[in-house]
N, C-alpha and C. Protein backbone atom coordinates (compact mmCIF):
# COMPACT_ATOMS: atom_id res chain seq x y z
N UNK A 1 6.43 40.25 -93.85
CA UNK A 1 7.05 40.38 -92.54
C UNK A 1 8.55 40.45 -92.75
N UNK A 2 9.19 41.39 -91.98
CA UNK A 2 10.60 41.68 -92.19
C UNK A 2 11.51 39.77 -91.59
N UNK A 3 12.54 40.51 -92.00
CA UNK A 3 13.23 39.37 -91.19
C UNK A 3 13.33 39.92 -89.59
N UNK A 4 13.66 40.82 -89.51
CA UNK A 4 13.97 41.43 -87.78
C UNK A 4 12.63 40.90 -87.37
N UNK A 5 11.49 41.11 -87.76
CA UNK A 5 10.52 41.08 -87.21
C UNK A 5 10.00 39.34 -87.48
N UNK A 6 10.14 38.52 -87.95
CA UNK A 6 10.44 37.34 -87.97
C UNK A 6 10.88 36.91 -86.86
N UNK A 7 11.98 36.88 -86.89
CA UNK A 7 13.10 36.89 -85.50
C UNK A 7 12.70 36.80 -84.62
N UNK A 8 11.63 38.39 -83.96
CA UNK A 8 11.07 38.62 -82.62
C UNK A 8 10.30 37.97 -82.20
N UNK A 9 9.18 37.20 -83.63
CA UNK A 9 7.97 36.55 -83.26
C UNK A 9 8.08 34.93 -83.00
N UNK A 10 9.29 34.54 -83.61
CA UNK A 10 9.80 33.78 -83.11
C UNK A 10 10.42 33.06 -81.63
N UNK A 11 11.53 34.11 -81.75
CA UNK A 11 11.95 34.31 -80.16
C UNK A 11 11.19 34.15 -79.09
N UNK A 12 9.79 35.19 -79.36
CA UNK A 12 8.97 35.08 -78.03
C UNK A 12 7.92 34.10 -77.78
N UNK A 13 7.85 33.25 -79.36
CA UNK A 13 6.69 31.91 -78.83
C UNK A 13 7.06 31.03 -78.22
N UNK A 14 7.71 30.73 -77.40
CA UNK A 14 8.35 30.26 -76.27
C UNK A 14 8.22 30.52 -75.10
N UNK A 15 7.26 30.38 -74.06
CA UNK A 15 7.01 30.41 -73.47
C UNK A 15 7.97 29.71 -72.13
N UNK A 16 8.71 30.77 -70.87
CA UNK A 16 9.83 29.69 -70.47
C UNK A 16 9.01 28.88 -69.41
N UNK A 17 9.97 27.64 -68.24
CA UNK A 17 8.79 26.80 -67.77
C UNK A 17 7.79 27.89 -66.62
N UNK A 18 6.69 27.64 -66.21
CA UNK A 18 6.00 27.87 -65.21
C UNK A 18 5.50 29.98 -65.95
N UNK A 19 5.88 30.05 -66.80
CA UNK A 19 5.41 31.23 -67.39
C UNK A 19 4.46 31.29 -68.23
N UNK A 20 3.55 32.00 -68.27
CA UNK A 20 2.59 32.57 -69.62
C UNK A 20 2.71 33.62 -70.45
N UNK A 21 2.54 33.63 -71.26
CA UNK A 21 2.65 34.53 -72.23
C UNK A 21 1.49 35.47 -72.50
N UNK A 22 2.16 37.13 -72.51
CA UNK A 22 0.67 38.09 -72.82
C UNK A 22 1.20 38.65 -73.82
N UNK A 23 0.25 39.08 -75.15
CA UNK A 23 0.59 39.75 -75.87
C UNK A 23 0.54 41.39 -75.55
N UNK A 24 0.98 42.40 -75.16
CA UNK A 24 0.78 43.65 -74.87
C UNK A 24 0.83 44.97 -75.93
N UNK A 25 0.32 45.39 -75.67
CA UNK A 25 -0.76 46.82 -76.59
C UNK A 25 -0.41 47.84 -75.98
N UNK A 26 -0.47 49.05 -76.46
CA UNK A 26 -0.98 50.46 -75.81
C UNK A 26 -2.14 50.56 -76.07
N UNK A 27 -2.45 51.99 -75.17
CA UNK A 27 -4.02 52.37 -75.30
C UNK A 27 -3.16 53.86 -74.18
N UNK A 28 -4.12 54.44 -75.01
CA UNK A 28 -3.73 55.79 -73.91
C UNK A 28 -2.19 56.15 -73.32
N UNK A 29 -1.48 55.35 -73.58
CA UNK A 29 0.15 55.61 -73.21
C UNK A 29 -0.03 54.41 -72.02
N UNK A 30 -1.05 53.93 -71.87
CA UNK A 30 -1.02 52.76 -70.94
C UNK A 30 -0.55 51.32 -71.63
N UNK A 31 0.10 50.50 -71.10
CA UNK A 31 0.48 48.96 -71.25
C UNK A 31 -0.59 47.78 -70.60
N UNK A 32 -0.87 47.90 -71.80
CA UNK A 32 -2.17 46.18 -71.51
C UNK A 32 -1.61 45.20 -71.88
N UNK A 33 -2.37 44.09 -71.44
CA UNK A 33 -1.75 42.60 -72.20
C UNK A 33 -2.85 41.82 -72.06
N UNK A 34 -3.02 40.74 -73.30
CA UNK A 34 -3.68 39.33 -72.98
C UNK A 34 -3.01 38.46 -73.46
N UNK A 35 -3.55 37.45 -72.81
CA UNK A 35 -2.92 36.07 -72.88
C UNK A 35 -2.79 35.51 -74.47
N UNK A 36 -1.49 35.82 -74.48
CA UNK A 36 -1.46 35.09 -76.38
C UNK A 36 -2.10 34.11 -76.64
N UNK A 37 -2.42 33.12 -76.06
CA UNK A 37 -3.19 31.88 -76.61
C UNK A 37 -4.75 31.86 -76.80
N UNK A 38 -5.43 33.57 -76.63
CA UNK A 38 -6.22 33.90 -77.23
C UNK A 38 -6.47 34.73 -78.72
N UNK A 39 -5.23 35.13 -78.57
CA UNK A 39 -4.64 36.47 -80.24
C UNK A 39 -4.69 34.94 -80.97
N UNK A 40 -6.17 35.54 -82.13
CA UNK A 40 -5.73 34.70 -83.15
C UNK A 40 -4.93 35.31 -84.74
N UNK A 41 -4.95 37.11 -84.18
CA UNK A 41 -4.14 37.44 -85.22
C UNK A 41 -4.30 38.99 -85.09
N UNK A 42 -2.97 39.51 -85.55
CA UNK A 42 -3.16 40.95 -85.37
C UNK A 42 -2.84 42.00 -87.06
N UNK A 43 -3.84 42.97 -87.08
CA UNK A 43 -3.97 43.33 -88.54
C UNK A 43 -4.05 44.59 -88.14
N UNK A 44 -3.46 45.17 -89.20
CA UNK A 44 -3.55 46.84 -89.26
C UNK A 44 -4.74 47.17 -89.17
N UNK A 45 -4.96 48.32 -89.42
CA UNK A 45 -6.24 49.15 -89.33
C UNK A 45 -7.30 49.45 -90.94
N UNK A 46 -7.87 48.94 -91.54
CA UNK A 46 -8.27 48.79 -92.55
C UNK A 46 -10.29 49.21 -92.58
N UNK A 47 -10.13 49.56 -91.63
CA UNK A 47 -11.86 49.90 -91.29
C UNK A 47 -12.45 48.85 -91.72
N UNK A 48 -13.83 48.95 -91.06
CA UNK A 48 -15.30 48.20 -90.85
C UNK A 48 -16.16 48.28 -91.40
N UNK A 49 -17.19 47.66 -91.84
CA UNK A 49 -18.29 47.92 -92.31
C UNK A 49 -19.53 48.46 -91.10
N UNK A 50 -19.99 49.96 -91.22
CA UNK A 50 -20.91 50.03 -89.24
C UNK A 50 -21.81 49.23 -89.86
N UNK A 51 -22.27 48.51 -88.55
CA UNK A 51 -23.46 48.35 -88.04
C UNK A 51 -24.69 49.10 -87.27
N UNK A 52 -26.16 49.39 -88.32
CA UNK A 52 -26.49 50.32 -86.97
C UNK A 52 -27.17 49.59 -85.96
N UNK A 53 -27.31 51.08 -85.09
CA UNK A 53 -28.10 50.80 -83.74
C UNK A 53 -27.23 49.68 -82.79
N UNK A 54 -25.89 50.31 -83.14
CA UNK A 54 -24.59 50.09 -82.41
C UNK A 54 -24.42 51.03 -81.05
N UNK A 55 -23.86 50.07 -79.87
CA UNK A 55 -22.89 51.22 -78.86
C UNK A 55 -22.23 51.71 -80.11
N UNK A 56 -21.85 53.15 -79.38
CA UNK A 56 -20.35 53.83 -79.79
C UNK A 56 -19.42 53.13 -79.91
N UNK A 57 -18.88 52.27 -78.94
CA UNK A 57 -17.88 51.35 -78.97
C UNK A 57 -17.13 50.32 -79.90
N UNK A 58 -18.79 49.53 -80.49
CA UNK A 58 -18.36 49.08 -81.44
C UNK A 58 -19.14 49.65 -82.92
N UNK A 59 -17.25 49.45 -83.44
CA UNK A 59 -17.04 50.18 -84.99
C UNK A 59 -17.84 49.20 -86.07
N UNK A 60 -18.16 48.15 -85.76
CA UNK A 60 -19.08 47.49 -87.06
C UNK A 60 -18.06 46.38 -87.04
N UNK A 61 -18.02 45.87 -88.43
CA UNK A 61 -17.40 44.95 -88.22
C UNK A 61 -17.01 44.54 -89.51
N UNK A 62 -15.67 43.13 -90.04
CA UNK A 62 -15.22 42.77 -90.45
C UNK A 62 -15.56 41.66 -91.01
N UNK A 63 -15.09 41.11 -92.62
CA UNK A 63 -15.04 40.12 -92.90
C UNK A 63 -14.12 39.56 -92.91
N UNK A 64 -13.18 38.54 -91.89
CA UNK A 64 -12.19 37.87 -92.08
C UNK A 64 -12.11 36.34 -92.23
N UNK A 65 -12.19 36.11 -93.52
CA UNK A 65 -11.91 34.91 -94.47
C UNK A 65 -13.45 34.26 -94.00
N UNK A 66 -14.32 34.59 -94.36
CA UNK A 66 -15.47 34.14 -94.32
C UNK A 66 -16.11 34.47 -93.29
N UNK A 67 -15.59 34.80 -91.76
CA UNK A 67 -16.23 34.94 -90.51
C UNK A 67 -16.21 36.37 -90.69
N UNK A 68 -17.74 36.69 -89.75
CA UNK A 68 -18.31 37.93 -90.06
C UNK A 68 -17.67 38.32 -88.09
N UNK A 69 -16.35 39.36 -87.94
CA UNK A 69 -16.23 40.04 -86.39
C UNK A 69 -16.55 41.18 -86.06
N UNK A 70 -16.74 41.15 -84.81
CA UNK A 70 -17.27 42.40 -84.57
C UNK A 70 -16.08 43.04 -83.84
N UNK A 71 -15.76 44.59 -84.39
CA UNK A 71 -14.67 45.37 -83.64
C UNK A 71 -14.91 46.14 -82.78
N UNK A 72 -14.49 46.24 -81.77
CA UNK A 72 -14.67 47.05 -80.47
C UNK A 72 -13.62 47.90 -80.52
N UNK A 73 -13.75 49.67 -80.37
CA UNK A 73 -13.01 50.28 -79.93
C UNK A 73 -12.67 50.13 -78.54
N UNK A 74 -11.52 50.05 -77.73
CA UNK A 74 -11.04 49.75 -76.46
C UNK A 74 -10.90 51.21 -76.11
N UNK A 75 -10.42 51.93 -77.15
CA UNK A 75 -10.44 53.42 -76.03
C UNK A 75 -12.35 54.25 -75.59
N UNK A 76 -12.64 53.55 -76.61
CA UNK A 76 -13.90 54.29 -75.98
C UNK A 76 -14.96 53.07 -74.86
N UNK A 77 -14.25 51.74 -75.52
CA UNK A 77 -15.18 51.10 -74.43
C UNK A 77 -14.76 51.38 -72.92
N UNK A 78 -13.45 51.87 -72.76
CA UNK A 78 -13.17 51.85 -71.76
C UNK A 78 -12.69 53.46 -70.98
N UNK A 79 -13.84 54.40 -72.52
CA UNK A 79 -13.93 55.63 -71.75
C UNK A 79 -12.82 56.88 -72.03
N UNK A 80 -12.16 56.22 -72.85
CA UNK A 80 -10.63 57.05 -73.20
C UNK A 80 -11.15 58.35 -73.90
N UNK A 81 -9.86 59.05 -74.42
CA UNK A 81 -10.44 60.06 -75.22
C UNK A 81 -10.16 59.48 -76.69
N UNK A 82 -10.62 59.53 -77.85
CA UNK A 82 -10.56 59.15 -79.20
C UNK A 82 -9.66 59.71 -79.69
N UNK A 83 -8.40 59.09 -80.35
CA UNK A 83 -7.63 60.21 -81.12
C UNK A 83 -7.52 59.33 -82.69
N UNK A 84 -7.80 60.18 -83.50
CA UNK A 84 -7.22 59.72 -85.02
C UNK A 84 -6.90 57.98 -84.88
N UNK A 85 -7.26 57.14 -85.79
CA UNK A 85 -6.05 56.26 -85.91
C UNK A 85 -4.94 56.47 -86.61
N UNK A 86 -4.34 55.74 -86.97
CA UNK A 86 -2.89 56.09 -87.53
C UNK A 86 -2.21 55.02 -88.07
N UNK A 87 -1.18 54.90 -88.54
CA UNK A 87 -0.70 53.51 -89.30
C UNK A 87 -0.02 52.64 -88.41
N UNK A 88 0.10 52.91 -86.92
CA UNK A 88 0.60 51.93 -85.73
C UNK A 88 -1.37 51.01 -85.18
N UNK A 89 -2.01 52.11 -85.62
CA UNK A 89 -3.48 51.39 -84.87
C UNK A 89 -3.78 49.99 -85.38
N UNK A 90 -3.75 49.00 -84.68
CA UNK A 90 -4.20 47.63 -85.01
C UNK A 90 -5.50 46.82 -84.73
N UNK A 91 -5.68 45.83 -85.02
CA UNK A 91 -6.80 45.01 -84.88
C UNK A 91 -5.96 43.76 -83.79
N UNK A 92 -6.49 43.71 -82.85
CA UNK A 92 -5.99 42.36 -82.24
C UNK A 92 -7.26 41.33 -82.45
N UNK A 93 -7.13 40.74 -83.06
CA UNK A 93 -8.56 39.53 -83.28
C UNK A 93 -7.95 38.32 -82.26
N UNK A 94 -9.32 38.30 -81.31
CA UNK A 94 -9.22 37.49 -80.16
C UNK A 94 -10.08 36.30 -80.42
N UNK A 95 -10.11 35.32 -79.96
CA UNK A 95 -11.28 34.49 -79.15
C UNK A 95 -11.97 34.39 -77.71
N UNK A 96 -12.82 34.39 -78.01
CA UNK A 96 -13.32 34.51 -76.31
C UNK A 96 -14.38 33.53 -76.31
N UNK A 97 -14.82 33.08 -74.98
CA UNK A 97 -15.47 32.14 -74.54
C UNK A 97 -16.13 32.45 -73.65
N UNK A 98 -17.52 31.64 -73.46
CA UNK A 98 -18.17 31.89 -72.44
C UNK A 98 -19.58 30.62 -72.81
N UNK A 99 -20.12 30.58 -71.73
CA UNK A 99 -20.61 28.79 -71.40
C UNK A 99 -21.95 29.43 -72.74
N UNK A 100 -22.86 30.06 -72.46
CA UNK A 100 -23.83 30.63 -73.10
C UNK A 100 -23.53 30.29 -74.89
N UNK A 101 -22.56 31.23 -75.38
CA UNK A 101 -22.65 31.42 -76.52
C UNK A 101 -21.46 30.10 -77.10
N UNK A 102 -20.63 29.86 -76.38
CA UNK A 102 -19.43 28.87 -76.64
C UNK A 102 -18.17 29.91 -77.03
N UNK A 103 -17.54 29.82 -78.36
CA UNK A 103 -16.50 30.38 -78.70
C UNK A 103 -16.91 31.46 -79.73
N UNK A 104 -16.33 32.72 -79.25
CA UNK A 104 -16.39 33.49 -80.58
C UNK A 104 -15.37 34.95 -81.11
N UNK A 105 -15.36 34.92 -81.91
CA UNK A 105 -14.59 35.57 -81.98
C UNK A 105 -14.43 37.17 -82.58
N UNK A 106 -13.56 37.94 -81.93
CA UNK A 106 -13.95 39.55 -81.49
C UNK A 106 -12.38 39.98 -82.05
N UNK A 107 -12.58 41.16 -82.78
CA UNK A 107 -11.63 42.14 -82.95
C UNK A 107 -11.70 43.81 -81.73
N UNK A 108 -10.67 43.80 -81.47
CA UNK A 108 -10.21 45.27 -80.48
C UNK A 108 -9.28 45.92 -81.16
N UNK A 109 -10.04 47.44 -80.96
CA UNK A 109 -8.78 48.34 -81.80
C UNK A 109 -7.99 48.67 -80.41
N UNK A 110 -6.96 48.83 -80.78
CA UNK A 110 -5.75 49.28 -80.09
C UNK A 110 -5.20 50.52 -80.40
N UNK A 111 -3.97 51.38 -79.93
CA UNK A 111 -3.34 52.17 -80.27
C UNK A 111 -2.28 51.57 -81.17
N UNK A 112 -1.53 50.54 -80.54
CA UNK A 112 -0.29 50.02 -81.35
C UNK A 112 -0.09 48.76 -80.80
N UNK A 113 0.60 47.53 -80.97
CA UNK A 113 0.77 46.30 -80.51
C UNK A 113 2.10 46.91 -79.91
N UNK A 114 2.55 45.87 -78.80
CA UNK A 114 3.92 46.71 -77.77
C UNK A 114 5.08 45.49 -78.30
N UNK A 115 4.89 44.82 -77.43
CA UNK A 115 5.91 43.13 -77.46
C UNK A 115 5.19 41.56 -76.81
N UNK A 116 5.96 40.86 -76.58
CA UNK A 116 5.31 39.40 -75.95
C UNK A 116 5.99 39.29 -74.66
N UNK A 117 5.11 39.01 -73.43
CA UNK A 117 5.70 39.26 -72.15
C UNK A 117 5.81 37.59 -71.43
N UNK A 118 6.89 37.09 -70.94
CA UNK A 118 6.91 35.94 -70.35
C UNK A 118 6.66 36.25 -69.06
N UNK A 119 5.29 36.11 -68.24
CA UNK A 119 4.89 36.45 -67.10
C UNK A 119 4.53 35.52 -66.14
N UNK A 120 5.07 35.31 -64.71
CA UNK A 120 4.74 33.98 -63.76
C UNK A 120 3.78 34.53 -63.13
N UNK A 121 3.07 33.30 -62.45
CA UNK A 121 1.79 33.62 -61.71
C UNK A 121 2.27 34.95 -60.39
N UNK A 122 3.65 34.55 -59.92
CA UNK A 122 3.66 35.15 -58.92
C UNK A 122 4.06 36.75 -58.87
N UNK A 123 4.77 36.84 -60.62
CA UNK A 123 4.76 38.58 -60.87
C UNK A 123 3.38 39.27 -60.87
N UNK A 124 2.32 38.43 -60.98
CA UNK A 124 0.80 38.59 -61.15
C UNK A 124 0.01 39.61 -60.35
N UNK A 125 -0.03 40.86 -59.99
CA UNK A 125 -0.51 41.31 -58.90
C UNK A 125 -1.91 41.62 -59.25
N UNK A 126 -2.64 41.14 -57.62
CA UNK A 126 -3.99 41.50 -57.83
C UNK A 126 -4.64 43.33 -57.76
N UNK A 127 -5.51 43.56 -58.66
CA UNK A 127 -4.97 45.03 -59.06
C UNK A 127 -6.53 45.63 -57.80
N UNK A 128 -5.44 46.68 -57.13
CA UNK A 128 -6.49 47.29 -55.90
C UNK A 128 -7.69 47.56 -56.29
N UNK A 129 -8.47 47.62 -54.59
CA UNK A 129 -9.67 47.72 -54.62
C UNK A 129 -10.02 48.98 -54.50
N UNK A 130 -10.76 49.40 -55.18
CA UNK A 130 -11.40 50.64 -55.34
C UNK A 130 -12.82 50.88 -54.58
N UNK A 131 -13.20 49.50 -53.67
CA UNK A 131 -14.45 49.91 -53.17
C UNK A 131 -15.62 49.24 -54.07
N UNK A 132 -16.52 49.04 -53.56
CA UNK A 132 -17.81 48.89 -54.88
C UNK A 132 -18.09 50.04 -55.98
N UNK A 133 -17.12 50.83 -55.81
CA UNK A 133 -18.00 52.08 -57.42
C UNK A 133 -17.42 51.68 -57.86
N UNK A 134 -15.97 50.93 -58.76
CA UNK A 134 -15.26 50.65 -59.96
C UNK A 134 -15.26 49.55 -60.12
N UNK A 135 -15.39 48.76 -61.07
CA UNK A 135 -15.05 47.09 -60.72
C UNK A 135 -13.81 47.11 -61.72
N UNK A 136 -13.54 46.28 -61.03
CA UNK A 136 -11.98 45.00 -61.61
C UNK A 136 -11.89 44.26 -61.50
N UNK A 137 -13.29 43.63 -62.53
CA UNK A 137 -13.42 42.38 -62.83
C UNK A 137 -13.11 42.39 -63.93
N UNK A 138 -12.65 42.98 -64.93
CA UNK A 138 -11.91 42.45 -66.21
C UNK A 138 -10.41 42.64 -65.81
N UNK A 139 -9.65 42.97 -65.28
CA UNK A 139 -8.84 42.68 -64.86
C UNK A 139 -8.09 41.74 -64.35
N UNK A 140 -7.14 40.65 -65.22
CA UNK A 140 -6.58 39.68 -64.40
C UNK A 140 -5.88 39.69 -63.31
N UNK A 141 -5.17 40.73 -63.69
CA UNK A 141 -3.75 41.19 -62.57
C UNK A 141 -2.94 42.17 -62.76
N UNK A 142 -1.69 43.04 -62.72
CA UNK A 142 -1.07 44.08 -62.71
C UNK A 142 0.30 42.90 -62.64
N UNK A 143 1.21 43.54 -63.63
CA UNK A 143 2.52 43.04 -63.63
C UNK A 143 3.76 43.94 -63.88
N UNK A 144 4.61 44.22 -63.51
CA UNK A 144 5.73 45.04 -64.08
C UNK A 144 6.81 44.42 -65.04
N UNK A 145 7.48 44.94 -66.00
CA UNK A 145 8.10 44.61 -66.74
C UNK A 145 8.95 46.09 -67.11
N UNK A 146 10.34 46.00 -66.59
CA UNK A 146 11.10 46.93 -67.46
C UNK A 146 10.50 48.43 -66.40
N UNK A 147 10.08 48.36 -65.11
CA UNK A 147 9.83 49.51 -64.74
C UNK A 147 8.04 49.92 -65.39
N UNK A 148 8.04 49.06 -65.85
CA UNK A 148 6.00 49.48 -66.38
C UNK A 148 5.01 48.68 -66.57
N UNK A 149 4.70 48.95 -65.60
CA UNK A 149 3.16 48.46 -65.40
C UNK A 149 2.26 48.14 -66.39
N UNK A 150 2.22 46.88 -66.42
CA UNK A 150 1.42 46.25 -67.71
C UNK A 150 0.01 45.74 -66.70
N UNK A 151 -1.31 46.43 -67.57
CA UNK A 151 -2.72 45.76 -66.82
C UNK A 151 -3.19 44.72 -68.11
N UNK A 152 -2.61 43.63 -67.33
CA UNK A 152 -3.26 42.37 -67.67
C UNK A 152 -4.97 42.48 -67.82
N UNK A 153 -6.15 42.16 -68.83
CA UNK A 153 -6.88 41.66 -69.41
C UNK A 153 -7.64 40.38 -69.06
N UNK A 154 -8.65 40.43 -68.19
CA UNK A 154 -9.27 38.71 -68.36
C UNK A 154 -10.49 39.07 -69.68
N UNK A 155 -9.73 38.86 -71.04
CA UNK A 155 -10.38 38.90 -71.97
C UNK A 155 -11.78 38.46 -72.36
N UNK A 156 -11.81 36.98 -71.67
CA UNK A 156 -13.27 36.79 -71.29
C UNK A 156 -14.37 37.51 -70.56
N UNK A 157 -13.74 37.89 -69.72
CA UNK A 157 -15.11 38.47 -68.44
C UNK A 157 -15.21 40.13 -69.33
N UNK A 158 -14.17 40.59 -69.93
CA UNK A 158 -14.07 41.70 -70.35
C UNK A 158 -15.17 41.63 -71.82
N UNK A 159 -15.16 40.78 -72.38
CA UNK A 159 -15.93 40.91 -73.59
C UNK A 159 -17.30 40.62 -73.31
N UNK A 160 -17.42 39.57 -72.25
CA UNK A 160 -18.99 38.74 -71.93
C UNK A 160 -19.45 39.19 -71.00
N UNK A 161 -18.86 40.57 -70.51
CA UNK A 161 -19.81 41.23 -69.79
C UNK A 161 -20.11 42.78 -70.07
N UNK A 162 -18.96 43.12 -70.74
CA UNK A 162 -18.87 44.35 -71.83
C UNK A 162 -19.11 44.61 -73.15
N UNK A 163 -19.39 43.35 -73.06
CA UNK A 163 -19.82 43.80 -74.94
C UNK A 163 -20.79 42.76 -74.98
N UNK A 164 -20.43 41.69 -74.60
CA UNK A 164 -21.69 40.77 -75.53
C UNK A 164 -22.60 41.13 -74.50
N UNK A 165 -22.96 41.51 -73.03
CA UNK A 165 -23.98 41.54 -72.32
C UNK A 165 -24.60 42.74 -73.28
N UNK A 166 -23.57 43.42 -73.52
CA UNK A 166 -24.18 44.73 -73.81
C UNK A 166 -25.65 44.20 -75.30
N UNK A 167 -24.62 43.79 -76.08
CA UNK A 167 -25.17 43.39 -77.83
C UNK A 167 -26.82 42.56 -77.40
N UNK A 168 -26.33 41.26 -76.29
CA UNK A 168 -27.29 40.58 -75.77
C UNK A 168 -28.59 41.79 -75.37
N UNK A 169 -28.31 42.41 -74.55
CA UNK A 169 -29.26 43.58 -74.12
C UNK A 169 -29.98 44.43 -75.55
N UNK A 170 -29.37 45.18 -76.09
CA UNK A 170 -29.70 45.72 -77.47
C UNK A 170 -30.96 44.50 -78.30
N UNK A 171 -30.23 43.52 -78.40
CA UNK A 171 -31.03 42.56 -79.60
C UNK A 171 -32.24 42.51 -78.78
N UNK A 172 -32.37 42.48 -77.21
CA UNK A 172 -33.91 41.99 -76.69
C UNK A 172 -34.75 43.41 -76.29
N UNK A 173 -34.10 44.45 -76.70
CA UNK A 173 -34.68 46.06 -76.47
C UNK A 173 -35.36 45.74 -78.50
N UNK A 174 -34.60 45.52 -79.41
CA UNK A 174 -34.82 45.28 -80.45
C UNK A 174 -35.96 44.64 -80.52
N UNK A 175 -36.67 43.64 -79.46
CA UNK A 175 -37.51 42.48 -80.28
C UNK A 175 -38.94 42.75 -79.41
């Protein structure tokens, strides 16, 4: 790690009072974020081992330091168009939770990691309704920063109902 880049990661674990912290990504030229105190670490792009009789979505998966993760492409789980990775494409390795399985933990490819956002509940916007055909329920909220619209991530509801419902479903078509 550089020193500049030292510096930054520093600077921003600081959270100021009554703020949270999101880590933010691209994807599509769009600005996402989740809540840093789920990033348990972010890694270049180094490919997967597939798994078959996989969604498309997810690329197989990883051995990191003994734990076996599973990586989810985000542009295709969420429908994008696929382009190349490249030497900005990262791994954000998350934790996620949910009452069922307890804690576990998930890698998402990204386009590129962005910066660390100090965000209050009340910059938080709840992101419109589209009616019953779209849901935005993985969606925490919509925030601006700098003129751009960052879509906040409820990383949980997003994985445990998008991916692990999914995996859950597969293993009992499997048995």
């Amino acid at each position: 790690m550089s020193t500049s880049q030292a510096e930054i990661t520093e600077g921003t674990l600081q959270a100021e009072d009554g703020m949270d912290q999101y880590l933010t990504f691209m994807l599509a030229n769009e600005e996402y974020g989740v809540d840093i105190l789920r990033v348990q670490e972010i890694k270049g792009w180094d490919g997967v081992t597939p798994m078959p009789n996989m969604p498309c979505f997810i690329l197989g998966v990883i051995n990191l330091r003994g734990t076996v993760v599973p990586i989810i492409d985000l542009r295709k789980h969420f429908e994008l168009e696929s382009i190349p990775f490249d030497k900005t494409t990262v791994v954000i390795v998350v934790r996620v939770s949910d009452e069922e399985h307890g804690e576990r933990t998930m890698g998402m490819v990204v386009d590129a990691v962005s910066e660390v956002h100090n965000i209050s509940a009340s910059e938080l916007k709840p992101p419109p309704d589209f009616g019953g055909s779209i849901s935005t329920d993985s969606i925490k909220g919509l925030a601006t920063k700098n003129d751009q619209m960052i879509i906040i991530l409820d990383i949980d509801h997003l994985m445990n109902t998008g991916v692990i419902k999914v995996l859950d479903e597969e293993e009992e078509d499997d048995a």
